[in-house]
C-alpha atoms as a PDB file:
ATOM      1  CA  UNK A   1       0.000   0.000   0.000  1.00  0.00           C
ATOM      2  CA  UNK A   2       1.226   3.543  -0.939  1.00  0.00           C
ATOM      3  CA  UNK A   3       2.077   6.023   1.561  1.00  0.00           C
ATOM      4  CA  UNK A   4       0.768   9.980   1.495  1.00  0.00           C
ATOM      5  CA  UNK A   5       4.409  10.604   1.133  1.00  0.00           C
ATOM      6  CA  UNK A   6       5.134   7.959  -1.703  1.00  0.00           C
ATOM      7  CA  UNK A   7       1.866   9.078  -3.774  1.00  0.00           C
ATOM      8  CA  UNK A   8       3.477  12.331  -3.770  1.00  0.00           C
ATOM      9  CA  UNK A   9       7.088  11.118  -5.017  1.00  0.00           C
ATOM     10  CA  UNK A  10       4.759   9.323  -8.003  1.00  0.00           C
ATOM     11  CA  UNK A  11       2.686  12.527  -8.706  1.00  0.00           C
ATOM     12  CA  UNK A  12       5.750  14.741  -8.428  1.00  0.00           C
ATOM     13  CA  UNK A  13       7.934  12.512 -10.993  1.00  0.00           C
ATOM     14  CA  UNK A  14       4.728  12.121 -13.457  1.00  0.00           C
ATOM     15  CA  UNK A  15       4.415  15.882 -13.231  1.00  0.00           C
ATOM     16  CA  UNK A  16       7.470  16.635 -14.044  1.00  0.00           C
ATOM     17  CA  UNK A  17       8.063  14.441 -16.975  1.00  0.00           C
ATOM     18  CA  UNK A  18       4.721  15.568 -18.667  1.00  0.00           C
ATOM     19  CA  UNK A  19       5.958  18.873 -18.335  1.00  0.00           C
ATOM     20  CA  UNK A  20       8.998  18.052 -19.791  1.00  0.00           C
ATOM     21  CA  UNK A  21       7.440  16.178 -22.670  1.00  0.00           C
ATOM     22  CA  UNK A  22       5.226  19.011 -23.170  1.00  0.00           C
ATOM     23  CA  UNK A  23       7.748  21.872 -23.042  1.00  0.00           C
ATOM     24  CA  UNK A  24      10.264  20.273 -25.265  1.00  0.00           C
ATOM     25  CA  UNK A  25       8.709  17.552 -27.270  1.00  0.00           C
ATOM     26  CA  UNK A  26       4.785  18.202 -28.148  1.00  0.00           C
ATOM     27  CA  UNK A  27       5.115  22.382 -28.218  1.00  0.00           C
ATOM     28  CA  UNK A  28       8.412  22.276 -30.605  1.00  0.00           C
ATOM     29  CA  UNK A  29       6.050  19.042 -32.661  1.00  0.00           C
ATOM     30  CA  UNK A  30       3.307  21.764 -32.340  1.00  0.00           C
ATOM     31  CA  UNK A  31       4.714  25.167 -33.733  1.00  0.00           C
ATOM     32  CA  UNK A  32       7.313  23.239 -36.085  1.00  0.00           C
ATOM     33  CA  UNK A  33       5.221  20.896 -37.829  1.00  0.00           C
ATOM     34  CA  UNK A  34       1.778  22.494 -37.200  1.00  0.00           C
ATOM     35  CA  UNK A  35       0.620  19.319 -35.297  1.00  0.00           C
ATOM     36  CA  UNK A  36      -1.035  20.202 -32.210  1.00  0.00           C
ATOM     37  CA  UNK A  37      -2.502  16.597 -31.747  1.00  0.00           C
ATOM     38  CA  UNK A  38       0.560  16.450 -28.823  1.00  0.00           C
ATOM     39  CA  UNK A  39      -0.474  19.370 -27.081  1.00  0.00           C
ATOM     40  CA  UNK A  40      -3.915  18.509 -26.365  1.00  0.00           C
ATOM     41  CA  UNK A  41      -3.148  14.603 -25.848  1.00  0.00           C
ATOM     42  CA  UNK A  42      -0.231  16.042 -22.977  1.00  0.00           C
ATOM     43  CA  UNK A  43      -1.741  19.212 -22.209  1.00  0.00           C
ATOM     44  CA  UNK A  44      -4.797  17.595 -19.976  1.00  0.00           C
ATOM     45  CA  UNK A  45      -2.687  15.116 -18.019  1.00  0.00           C
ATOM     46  CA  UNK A  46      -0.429  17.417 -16.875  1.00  0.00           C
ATOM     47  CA  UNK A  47      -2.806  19.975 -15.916  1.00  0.00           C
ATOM     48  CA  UNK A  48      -4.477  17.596 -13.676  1.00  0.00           C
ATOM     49  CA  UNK A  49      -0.969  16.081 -12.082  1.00  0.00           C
ATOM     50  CA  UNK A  50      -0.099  20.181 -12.132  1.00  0.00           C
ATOM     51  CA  UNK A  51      -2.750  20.636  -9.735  1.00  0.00           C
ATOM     52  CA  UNK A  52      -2.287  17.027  -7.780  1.00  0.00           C
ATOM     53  CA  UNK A  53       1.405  18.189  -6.684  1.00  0.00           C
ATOM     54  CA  UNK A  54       0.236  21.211  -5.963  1.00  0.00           C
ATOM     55  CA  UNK A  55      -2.227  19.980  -3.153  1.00  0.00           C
ATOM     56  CA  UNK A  56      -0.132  16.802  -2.089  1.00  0.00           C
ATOM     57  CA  UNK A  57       2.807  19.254  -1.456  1.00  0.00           C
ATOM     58  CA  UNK A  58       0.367  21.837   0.612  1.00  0.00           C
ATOM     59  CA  UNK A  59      -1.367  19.116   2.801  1.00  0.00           C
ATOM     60  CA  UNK A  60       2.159  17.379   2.787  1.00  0.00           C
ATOM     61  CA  UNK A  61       4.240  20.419   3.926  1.00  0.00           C
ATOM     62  CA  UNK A  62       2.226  20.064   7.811  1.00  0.00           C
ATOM     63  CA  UNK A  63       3.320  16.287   7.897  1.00  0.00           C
ATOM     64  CA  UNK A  64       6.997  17.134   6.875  1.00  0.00           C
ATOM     65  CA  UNK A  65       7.239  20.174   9.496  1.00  0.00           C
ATOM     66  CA  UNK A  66       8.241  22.389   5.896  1.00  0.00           C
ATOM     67  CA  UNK A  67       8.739  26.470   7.097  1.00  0.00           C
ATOM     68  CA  UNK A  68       7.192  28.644   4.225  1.00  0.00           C
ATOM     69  CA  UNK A  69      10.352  28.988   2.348  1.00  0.00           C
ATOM     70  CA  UNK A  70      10.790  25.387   1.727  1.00  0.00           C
ATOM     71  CA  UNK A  71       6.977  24.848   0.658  1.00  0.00           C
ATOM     72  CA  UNK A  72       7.747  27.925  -1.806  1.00  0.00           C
ATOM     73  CA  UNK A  73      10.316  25.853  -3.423  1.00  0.00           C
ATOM     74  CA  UNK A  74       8.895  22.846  -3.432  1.00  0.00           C
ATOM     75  CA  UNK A  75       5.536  24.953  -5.613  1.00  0.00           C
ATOM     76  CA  UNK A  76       7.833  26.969  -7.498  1.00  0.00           C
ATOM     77  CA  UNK A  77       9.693  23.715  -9.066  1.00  0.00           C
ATOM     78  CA  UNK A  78       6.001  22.849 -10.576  1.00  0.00           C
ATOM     79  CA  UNK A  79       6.594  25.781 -12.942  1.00  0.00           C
ATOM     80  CA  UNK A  80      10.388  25.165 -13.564  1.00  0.00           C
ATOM     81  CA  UNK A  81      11.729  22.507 -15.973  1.00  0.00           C
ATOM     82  CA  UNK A  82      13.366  19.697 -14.096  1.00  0.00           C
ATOM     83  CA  UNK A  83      12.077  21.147 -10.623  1.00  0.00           C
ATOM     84  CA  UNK A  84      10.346  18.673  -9.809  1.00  0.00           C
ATOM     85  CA  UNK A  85      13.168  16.651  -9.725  1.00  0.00           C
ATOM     86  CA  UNK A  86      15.115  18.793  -7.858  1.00  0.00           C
ATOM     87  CA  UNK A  87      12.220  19.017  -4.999  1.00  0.00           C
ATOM     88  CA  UNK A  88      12.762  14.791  -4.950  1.00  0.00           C
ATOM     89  CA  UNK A  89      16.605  14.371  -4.695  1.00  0.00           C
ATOM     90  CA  UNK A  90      16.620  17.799  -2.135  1.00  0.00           C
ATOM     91  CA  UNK A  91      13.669  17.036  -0.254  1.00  0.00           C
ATOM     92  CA  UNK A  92      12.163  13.573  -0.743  1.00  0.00           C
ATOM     93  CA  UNK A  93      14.698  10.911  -1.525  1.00  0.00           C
ATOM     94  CA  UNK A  94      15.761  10.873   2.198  1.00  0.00           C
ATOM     95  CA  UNK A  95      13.020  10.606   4.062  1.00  0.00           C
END
């Protein structure tokens, strides 16, 4: 069975690899080859794990004693390429 804290790890690494796949492989597919078929099949998905991290890291921030500065990082990586990954190896992996 999957912990609060190891649903979040999940939703934080399938976040951030939809963004990536959005940013750099279905917007470039998109604007260079007029084929937005990419965009809309990626563009839902991560919307919805967008706004899954966003609440798993709020209500998880009480359970992990996080001050405000480290729950500001931890949102701000969900707009920053390769954050999210970031938030796991500085934040996550050791727990």
């Amino acid at each position: 069975m999957l912990s609060f804290f190891n649903t979040f790890r999940i939703v934080a690494l399938l976040e951030g690899l939809s963004y990536i796949l959005l940013l750099f492989v279905a917007t470039p597919i998109k604007y260079l080859l007029n084929d937005p078929q990419y965009v809309k099949l990626l563009g839902m998905p991560h919307g919805l794990l967008f706004v899954a991290y966003v609440a798993f890291a709020i209500l998880l921030s009480k359970d992990m004693k996080w001050n405000s500065k480290t729950l500001g990082i931890v949102l701000l990586a969900a707009v920053i390429p390769f954050g999210t990954f970031y938030v796991d190896k500085k934040y996550l992996r050791n727990m």
